[in-house]
N, C-alpha and C. Protein backbone atom coordinates (compact mmCIF):
# COMPACT_ATOMS: atom_id res chain seq x y z
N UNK A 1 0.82 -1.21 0.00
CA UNK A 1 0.00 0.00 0.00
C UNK A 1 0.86 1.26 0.00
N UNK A 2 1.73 1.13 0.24
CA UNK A 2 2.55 2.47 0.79
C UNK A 2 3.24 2.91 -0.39
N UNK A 3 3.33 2.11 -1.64
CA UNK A 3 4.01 1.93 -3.06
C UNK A 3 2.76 2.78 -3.62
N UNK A 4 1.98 2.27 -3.40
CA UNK A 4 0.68 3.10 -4.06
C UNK A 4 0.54 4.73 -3.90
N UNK A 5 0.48 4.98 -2.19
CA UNK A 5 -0.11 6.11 -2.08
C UNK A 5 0.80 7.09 -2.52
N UNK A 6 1.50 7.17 -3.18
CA UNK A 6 2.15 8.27 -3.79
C UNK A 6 1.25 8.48 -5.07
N UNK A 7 1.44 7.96 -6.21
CA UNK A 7 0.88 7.86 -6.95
C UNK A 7 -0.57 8.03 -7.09
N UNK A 8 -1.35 7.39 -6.41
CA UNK A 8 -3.23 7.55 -5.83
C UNK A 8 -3.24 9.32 -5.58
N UNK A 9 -2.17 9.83 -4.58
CA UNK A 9 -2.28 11.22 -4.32
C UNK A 9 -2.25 12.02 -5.13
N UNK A 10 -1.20 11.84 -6.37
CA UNK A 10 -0.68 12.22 -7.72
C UNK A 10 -1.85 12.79 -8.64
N UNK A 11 -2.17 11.52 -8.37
CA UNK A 11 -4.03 11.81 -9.43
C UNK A 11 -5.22 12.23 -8.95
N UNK A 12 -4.86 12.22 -7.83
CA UNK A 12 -6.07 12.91 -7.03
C UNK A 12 -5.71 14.52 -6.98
N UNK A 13 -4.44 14.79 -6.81
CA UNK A 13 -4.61 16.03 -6.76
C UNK A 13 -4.32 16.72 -8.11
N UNK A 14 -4.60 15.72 -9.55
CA UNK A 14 -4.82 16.56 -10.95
C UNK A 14 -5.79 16.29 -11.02
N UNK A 15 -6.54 15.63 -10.82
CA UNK A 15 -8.25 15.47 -10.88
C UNK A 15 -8.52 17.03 -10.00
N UNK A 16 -8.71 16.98 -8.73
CA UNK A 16 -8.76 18.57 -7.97
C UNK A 16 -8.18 19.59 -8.82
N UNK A 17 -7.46 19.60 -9.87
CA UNK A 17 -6.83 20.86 -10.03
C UNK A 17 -7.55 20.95 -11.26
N UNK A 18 -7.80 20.03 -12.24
CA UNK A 18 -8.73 19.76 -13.37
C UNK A 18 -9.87 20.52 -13.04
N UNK A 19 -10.71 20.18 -11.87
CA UNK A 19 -12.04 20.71 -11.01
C UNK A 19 -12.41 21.98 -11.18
N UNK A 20 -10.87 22.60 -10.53
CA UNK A 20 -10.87 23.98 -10.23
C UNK A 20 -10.35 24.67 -11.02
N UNK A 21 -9.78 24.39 -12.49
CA UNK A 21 -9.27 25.10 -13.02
C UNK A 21 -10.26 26.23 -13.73
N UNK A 22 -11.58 25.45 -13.82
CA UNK A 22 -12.33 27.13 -15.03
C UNK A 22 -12.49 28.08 -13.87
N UNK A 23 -12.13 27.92 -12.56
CA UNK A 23 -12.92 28.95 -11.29
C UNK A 23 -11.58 29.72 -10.76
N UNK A 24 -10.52 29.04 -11.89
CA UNK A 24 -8.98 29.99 -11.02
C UNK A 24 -9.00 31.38 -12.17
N UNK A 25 -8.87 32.55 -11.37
CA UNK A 25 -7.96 33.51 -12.21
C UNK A 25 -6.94 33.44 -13.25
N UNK A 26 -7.01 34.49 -13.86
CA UNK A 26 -6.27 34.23 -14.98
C UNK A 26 -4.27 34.94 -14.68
N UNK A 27 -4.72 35.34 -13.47
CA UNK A 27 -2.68 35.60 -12.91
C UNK A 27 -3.52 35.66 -11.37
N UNK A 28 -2.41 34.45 -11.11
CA UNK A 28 -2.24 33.60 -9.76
C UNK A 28 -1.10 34.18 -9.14
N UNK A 29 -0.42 34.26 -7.62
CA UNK A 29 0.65 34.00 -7.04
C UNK A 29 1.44 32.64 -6.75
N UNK A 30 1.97 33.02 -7.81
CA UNK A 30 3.23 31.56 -7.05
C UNK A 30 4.60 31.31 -7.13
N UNK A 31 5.54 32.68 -6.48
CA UNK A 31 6.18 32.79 -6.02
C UNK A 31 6.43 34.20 -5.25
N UNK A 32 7.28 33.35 -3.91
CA UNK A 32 7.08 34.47 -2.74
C UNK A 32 8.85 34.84 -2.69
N UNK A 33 8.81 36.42 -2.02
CA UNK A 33 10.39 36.80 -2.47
C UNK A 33 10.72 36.50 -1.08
N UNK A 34 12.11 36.75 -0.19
CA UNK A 34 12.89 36.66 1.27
C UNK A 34 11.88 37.18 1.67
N UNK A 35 10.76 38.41 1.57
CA UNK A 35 10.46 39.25 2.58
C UNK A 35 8.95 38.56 2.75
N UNK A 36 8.80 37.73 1.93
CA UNK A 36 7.52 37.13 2.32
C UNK A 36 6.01 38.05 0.57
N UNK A 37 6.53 38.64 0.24
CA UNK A 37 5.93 39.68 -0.88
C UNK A 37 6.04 38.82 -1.92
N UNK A 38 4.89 38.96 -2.59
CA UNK A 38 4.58 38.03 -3.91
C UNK A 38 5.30 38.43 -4.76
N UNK A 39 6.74 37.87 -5.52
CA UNK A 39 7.21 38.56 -6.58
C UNK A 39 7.22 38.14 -7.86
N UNK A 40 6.31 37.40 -8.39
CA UNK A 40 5.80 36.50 -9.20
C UNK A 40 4.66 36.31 -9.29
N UNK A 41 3.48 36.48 -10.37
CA UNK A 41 2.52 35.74 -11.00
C UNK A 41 2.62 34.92 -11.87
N UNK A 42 1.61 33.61 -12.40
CA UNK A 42 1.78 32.98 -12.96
C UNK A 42 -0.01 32.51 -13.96
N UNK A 43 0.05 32.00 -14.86
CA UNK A 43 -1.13 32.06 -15.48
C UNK A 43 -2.01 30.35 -14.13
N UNK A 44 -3.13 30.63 -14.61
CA UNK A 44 -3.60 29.47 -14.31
C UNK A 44 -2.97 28.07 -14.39
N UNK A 45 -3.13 27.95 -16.05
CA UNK A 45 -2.35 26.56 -16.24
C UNK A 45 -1.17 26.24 -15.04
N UNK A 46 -0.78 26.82 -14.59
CA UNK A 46 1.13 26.97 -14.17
C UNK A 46 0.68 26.43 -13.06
N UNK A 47 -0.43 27.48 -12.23
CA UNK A 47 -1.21 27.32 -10.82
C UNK A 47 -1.06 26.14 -10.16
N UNK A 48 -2.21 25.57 -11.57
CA UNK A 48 -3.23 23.98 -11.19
C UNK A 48 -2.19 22.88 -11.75
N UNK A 49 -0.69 23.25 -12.27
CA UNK A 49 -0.29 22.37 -12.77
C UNK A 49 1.08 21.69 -13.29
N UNK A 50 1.38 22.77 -12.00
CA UNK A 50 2.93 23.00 -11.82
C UNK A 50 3.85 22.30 -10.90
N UNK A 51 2.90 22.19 -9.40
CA UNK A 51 3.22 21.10 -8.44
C UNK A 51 2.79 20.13 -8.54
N UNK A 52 1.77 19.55 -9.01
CA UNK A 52 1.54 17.97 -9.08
C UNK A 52 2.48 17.90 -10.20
N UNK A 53 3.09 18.30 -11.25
CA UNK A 53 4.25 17.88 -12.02
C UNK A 53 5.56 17.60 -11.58
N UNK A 54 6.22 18.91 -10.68
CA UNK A 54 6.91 18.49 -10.02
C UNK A 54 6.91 17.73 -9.04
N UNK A 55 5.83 17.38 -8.26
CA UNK A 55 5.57 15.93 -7.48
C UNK A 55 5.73 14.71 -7.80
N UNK A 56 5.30 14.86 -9.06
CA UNK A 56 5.69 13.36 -9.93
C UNK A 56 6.89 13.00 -10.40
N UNK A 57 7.06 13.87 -11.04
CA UNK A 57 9.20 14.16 -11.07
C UNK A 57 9.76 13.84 -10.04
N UNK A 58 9.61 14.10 -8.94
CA UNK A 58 10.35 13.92 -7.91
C UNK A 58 10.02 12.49 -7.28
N UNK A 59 8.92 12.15 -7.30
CA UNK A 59 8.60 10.80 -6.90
C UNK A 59 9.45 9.63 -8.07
N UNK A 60 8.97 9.96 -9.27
CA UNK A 60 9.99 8.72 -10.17
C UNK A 60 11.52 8.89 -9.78
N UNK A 61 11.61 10.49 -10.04
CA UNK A 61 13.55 10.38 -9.69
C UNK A 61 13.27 9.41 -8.03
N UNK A 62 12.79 9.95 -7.14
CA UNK A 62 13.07 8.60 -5.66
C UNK A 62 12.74 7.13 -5.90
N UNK A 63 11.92 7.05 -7.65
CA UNK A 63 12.25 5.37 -7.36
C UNK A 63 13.18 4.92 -8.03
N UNK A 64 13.76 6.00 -9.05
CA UNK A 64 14.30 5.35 -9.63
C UNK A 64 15.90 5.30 -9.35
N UNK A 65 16.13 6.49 -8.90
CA UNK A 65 17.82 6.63 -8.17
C UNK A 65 18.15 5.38 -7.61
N UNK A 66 17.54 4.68 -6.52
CA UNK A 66 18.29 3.41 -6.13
C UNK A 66 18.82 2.67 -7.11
N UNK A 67 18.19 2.40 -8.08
CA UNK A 67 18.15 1.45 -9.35
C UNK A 67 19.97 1.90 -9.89
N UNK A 68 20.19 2.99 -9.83
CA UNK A 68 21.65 3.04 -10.28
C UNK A 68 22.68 3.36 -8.56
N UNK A 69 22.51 3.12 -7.82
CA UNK A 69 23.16 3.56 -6.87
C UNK A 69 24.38 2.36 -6.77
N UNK A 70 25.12 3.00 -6.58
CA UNK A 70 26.26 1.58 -6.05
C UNK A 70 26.13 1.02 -5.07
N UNK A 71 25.18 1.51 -3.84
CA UNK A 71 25.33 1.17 -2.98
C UNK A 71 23.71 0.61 -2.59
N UNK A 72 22.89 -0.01 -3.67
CA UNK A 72 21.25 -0.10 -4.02
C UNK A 72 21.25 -1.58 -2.92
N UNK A 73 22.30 -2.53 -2.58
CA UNK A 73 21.50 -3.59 -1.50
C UNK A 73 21.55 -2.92 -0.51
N UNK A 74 21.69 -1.17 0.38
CA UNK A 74 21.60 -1.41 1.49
C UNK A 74 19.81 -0.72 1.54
N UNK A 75 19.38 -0.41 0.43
CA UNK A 75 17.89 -0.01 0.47
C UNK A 75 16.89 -1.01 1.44
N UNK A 76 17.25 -2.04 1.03
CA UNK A 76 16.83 -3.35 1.46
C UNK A 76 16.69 -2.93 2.86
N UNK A 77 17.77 -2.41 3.52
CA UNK A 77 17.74 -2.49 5.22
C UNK A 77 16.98 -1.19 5.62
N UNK A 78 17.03 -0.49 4.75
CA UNK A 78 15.94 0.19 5.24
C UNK A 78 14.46 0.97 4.06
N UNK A 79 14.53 -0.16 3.84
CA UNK A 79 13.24 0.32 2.70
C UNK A 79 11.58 0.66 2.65
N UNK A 80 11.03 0.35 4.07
CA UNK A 80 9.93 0.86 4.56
C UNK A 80 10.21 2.45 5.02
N UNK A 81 10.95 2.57 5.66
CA UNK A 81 11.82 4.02 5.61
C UNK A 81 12.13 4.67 4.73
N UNK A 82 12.58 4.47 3.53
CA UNK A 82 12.25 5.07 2.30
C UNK A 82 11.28 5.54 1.47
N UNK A 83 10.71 4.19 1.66
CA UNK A 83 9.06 4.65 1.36
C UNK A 83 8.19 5.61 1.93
N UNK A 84 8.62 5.23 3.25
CA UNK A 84 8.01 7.10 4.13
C UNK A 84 8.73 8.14 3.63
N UNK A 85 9.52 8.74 2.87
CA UNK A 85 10.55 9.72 3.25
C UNK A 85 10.57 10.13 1.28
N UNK A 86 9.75 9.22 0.46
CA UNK A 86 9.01 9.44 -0.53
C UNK A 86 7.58 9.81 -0.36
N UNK A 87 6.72 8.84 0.41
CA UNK A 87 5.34 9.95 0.30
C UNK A 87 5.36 11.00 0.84
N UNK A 88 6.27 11.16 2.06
CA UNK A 88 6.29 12.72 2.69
C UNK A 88 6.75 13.54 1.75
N UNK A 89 7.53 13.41 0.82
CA UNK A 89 7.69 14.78 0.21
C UNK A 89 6.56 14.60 -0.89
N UNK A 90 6.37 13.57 -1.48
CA UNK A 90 5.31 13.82 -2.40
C UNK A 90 3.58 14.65 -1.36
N UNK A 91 3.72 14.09 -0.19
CA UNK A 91 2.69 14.80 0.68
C UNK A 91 2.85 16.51 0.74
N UNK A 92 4.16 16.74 1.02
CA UNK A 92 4.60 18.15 1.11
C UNK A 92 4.33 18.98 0.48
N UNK A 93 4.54 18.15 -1.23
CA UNK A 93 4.13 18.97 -2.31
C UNK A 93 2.99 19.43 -2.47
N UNK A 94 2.28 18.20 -2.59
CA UNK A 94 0.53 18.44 -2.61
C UNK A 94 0.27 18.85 -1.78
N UNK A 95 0.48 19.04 -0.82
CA UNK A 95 -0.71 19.84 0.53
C UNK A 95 -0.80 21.70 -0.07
N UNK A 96 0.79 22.12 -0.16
CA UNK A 96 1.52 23.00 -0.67
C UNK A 96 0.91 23.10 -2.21
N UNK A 97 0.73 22.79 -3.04
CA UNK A 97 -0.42 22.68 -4.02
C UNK A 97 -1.96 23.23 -3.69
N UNK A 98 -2.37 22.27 -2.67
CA UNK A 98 -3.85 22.62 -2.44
C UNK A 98 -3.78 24.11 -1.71
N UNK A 99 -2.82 24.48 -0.90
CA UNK A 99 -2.82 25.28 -0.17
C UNK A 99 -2.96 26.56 -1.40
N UNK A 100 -1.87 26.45 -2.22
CA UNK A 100 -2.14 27.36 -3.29
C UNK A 100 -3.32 27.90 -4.16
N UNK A 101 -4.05 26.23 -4.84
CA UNK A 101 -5.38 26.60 -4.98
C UNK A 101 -6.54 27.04 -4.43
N UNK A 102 -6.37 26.83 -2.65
CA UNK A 102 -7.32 27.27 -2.48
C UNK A 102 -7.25 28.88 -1.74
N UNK A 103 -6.42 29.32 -1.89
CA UNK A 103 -6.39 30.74 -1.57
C UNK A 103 -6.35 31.03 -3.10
N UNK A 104 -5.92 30.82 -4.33
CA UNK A 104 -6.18 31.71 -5.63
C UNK A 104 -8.06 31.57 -5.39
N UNK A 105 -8.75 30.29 -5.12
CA UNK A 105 -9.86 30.31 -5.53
C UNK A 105 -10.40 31.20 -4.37
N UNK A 106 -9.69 32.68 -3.53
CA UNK A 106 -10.53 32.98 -2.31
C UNK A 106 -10.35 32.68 -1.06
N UNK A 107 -10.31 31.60 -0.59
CA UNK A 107 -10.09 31.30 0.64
C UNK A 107 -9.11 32.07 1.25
N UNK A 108 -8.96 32.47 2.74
CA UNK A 108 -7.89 33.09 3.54
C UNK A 108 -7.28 32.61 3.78
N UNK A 109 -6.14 32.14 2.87
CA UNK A 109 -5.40 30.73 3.31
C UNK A 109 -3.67 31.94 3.41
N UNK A 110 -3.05 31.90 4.56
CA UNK A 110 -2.28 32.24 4.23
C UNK A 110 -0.59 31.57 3.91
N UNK A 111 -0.69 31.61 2.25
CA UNK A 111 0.10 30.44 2.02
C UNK A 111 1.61 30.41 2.64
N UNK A 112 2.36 31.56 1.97
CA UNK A 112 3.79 31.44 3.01
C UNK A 112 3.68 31.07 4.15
N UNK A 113 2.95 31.06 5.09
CA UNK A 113 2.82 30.54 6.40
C UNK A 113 2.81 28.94 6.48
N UNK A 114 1.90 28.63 5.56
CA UNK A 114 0.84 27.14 5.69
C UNK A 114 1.93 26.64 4.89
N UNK A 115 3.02 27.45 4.06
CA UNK A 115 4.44 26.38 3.67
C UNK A 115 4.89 26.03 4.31
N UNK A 116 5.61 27.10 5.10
CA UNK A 116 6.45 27.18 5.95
C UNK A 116 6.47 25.78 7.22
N UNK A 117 5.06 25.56 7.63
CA UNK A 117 4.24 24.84 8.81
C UNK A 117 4.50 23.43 8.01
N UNK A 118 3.76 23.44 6.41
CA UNK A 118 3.92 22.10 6.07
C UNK A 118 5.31 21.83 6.39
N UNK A 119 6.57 22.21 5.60
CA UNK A 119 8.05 22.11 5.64
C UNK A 119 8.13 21.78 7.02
N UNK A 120 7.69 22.50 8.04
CA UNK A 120 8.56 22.35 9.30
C UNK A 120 8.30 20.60 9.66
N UNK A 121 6.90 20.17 9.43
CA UNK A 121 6.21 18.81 9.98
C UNK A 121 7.06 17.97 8.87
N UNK A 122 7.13 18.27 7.67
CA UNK A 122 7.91 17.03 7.10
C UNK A 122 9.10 17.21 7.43
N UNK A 123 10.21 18.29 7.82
CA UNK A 123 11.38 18.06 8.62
C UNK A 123 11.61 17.24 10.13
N UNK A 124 10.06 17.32 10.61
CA UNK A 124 10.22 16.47 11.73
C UNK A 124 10.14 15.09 11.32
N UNK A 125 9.15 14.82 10.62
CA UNK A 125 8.99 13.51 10.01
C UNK A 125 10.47 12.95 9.67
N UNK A 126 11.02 13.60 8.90
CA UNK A 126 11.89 13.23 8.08
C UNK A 126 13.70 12.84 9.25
N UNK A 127 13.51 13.94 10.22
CA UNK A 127 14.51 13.87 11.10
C UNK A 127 14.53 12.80 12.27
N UNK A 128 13.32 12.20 12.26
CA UNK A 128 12.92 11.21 13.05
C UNK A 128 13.57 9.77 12.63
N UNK A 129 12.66 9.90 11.75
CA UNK A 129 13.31 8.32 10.58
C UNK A 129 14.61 8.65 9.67
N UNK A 130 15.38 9.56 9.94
CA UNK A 130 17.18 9.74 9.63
C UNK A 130 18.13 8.86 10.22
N UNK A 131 17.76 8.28 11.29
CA UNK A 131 18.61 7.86 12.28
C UNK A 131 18.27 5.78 10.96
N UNK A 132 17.33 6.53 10.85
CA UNK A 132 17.69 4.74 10.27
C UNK A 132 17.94 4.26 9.06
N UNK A 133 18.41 5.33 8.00
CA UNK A 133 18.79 5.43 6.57
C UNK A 133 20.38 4.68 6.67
N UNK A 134 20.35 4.15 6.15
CA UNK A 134 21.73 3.37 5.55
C UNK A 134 22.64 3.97 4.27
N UNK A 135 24.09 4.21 4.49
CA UNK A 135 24.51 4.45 3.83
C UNK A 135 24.61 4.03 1.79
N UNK A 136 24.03 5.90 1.40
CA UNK A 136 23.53 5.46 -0.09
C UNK A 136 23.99 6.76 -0.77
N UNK A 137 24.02 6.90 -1.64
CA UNK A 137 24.48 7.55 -2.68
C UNK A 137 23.26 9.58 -2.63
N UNK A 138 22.05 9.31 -2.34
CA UNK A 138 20.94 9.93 -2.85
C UNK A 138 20.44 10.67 -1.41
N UNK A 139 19.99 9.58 -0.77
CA UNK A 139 19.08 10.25 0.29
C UNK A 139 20.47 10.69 1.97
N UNK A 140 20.32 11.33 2.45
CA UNK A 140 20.89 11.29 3.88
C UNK A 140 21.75 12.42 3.54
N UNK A 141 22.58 12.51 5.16
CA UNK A 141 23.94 12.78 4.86
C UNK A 141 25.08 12.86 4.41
N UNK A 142 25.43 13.35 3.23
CA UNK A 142 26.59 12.65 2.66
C UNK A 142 27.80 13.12 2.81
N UNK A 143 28.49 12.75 2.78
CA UNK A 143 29.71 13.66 2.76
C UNK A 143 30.98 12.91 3.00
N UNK A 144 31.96 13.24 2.54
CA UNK A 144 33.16 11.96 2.28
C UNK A 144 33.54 11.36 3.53
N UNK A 145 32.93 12.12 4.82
CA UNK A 145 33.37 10.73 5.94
C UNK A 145 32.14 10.03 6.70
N UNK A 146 31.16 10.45 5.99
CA UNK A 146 29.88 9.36 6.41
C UNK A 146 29.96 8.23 5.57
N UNK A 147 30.25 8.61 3.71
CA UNK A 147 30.55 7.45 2.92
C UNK A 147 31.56 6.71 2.61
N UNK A 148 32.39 7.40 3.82
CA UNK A 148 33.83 6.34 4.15
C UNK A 148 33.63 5.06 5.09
N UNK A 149 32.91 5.92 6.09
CA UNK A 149 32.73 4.95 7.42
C UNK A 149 31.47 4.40 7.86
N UNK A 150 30.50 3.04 7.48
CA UNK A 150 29.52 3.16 8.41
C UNK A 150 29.33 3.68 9.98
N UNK A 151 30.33 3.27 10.41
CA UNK A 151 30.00 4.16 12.06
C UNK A 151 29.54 5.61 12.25
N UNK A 152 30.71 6.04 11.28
CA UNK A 152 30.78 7.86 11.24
C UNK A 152 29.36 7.88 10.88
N UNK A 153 28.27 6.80 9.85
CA UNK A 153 27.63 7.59 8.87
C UNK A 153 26.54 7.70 10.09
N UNK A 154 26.23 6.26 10.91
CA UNK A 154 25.37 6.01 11.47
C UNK A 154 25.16 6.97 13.18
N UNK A 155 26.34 7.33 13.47
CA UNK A 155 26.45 9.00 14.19
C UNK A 155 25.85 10.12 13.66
N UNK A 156 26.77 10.00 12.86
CA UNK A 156 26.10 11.62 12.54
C UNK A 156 24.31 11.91 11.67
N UNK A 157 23.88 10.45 11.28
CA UNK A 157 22.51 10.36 11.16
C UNK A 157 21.71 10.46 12.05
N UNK A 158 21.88 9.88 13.61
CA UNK A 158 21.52 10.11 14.89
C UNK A 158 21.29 11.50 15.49
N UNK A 159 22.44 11.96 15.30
CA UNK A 159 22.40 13.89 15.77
C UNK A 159 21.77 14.62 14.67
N UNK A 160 22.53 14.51 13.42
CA UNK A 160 21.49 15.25 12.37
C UNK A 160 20.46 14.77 12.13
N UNK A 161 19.36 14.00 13.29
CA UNK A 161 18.23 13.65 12.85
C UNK A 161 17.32 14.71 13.73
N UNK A 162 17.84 14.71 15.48
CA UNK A 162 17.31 15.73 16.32
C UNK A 162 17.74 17.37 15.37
N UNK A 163 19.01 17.38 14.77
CA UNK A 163 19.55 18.70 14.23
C UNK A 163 17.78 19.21 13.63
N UNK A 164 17.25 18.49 12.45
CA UNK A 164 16.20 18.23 11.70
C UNK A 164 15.06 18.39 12.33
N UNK A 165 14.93 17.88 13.29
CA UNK A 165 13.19 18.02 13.66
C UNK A 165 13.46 19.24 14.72
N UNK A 166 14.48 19.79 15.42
CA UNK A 166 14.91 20.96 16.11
C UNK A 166 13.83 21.83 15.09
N UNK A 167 14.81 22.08 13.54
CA UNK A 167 14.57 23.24 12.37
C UNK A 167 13.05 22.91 12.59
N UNK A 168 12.42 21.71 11.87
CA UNK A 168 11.37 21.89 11.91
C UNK A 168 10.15 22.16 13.63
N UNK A 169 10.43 22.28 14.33
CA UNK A 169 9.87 22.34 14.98
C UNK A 169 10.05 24.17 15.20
N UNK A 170 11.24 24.60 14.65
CA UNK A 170 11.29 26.14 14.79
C UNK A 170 10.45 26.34 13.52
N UNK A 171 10.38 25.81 12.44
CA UNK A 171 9.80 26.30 11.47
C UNK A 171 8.02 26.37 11.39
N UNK A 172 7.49 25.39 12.11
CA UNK A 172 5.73 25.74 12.66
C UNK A 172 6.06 26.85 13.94
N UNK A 173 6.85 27.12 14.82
CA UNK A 173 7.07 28.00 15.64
C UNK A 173 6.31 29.37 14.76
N UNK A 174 7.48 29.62 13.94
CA UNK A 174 7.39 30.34 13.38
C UNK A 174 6.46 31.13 12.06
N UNK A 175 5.89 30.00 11.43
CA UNK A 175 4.59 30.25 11.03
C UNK A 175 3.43 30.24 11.76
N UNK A 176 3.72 30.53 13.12
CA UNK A 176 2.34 30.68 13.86
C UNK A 176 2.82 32.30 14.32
N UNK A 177 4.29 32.91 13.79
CA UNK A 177 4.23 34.14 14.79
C UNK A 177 3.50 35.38 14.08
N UNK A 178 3.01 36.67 15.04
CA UNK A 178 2.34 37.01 13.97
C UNK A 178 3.00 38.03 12.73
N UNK A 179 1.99 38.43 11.84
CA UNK A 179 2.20 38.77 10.85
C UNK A 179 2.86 40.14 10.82
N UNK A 180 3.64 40.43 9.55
CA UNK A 180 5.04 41.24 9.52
C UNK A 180 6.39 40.96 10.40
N UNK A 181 5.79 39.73 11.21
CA UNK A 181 7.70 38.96 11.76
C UNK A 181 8.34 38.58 10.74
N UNK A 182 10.31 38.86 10.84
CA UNK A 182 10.70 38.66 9.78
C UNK A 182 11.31 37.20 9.95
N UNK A 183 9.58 36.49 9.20
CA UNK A 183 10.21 34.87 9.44
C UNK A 183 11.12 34.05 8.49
N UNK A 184 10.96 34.49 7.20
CA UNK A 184 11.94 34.18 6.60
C UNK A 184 13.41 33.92 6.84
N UNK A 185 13.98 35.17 6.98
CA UNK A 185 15.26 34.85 7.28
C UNK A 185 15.21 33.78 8.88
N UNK A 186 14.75 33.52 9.42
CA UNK A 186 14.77 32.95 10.85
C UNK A 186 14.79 31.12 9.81
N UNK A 187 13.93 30.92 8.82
CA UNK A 187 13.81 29.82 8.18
C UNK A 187 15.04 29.38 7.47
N UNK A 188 15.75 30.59 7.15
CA UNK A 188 16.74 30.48 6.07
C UNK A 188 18.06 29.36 6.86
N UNK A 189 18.59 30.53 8.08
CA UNK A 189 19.36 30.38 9.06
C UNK A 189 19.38 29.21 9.42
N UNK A 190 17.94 28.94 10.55
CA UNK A 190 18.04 27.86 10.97
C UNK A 190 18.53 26.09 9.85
N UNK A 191 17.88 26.53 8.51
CA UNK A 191 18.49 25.49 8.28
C UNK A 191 19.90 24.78 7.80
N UNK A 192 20.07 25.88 7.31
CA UNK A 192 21.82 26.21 7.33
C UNK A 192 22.33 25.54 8.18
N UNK A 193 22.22 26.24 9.37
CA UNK A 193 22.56 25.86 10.49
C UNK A 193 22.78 24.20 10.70
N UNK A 194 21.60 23.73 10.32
CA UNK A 194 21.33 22.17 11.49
C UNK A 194 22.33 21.98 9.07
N UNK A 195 22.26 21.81 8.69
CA UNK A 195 22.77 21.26 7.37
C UNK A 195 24.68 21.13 8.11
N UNK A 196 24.85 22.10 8.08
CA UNK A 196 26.17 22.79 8.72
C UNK A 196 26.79 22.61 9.90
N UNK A 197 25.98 22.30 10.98
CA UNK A 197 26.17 21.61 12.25
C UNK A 197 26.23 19.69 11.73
N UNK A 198 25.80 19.34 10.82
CA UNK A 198 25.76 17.86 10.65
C UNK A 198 26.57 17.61 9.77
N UNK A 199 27.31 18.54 8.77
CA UNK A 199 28.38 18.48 8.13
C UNK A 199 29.52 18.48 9.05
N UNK A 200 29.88 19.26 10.10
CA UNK A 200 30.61 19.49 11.11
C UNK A 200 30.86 18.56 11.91
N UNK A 201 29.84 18.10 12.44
CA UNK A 201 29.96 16.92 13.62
C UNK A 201 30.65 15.53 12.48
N UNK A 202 30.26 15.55 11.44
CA UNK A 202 30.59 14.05 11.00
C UNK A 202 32.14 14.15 10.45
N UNK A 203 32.61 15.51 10.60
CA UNK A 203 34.20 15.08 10.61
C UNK A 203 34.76 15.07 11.61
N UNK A 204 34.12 15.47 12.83
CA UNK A 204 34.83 15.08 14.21
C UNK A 204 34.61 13.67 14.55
N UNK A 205 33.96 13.18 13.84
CA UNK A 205 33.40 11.80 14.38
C UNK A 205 34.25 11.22 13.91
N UNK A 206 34.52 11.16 12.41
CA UNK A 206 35.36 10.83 11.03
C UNK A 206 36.52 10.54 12.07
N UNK A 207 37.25 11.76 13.01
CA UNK A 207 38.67 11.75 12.94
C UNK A 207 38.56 11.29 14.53
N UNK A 208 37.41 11.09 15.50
CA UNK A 208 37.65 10.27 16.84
C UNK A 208 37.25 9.15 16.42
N UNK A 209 36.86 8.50 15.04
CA UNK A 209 37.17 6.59 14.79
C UNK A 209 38.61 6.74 14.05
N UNK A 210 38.86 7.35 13.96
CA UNK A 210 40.64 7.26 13.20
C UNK A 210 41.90 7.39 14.12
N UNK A 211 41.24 7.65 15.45
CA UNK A 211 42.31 8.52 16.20
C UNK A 211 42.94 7.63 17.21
């Protein structure tokens, strides 16, 4: 089932966008600048039909990358975990989709926010089940001394997994603060940060299994 619901979501949310397309405007917002200010319109078509494309793109590239990875038997050890860590972003997308349509069609939806909130919950998601990704080519941490060392890799997946759901848990923080806070940059930072703190730690780790 879990092979499925990516795909089931896929078409459900071009069927919804199919729905709503004669009731969308003819220039939409969909893209937001650092300051949170719409600096971009886009026609309809683009609207209703831009993220379920890139959702699907992104879902085949996650099935299909293992398929060339050099390192494709350790999927095996963790491949129910993968499978989560594919519908969540395909979830991410689409929610982030609907969220879009339904403020073009009216609704008070306020989307930079309701991104921001989605992102933060799939960073928790995602930082949770980090700790149990196996060294691979595509998904995780990479970096030349996690894919030197299983030990190093399986450390620094552990810390950069709390690093991860930390960000996201600042990132719904922060789409709940109120309006004209400058949350952006607070989004930017923080993830830097935990990216950069888990790049960091895994060469100290690297050089206390060498030492």
């Amino acid at each position: 089932m879990r092979k499925w619901y990516a795909p089931v979501l896929l078409v459900l949310s071009i069927v919804l966008s199919a729905i709503a397309y004669p009731s969308l405007p003819d220039r939409i917002p969909v893209h937001w600048g650092f300051s949170g200010e719409v600096n971009r319109y886009g026609s309809r078509f683009e609207a209703a039909f831009i993220l379920p494309f890139i959702a699907a793109v992104f879902w085949l590239a996650l099935r299909a990358l293992p398929r060339v990875d050099p390192l494709r038997e350790n999927y095996t050890r963790f491949q129910s975990t993968y499978d989560l860590i594919v519908n969540t972003v395909v979830t991410l997308l689409v929610l982030m989709h609907l969220a879009l349509i339904g403020s073009a069609l009216g609704l008070p939806i306020p989307v930079t926010r309701v991104f921001a909130a989605l992102a933060g919950v799939a960073l928790v998601v995602l930082g949770n089940v980090l700790p149990r990704a196996r060294p691979n080519w595509w998904f995780g941490i990479r970096t030349p001394w996690t894919l030197s060392n299983e030990r190093v890799w399986t450390k620094t997946h552990r810390v950069g997994g709390y690093f991860f759901v930390a960000v996201g848990i600042v990132w719904i923080i922060v789409a709940l603060l109120p309006s004209g806070t400058a949350t952006h940059p607070i989004l930017l930072v923080t993830l830097v940060a935990a990216a950069l703190g888990a790049f960091v730690y895994s060469y100290f780790v690297w050089r206390q299994e060498h030492s």
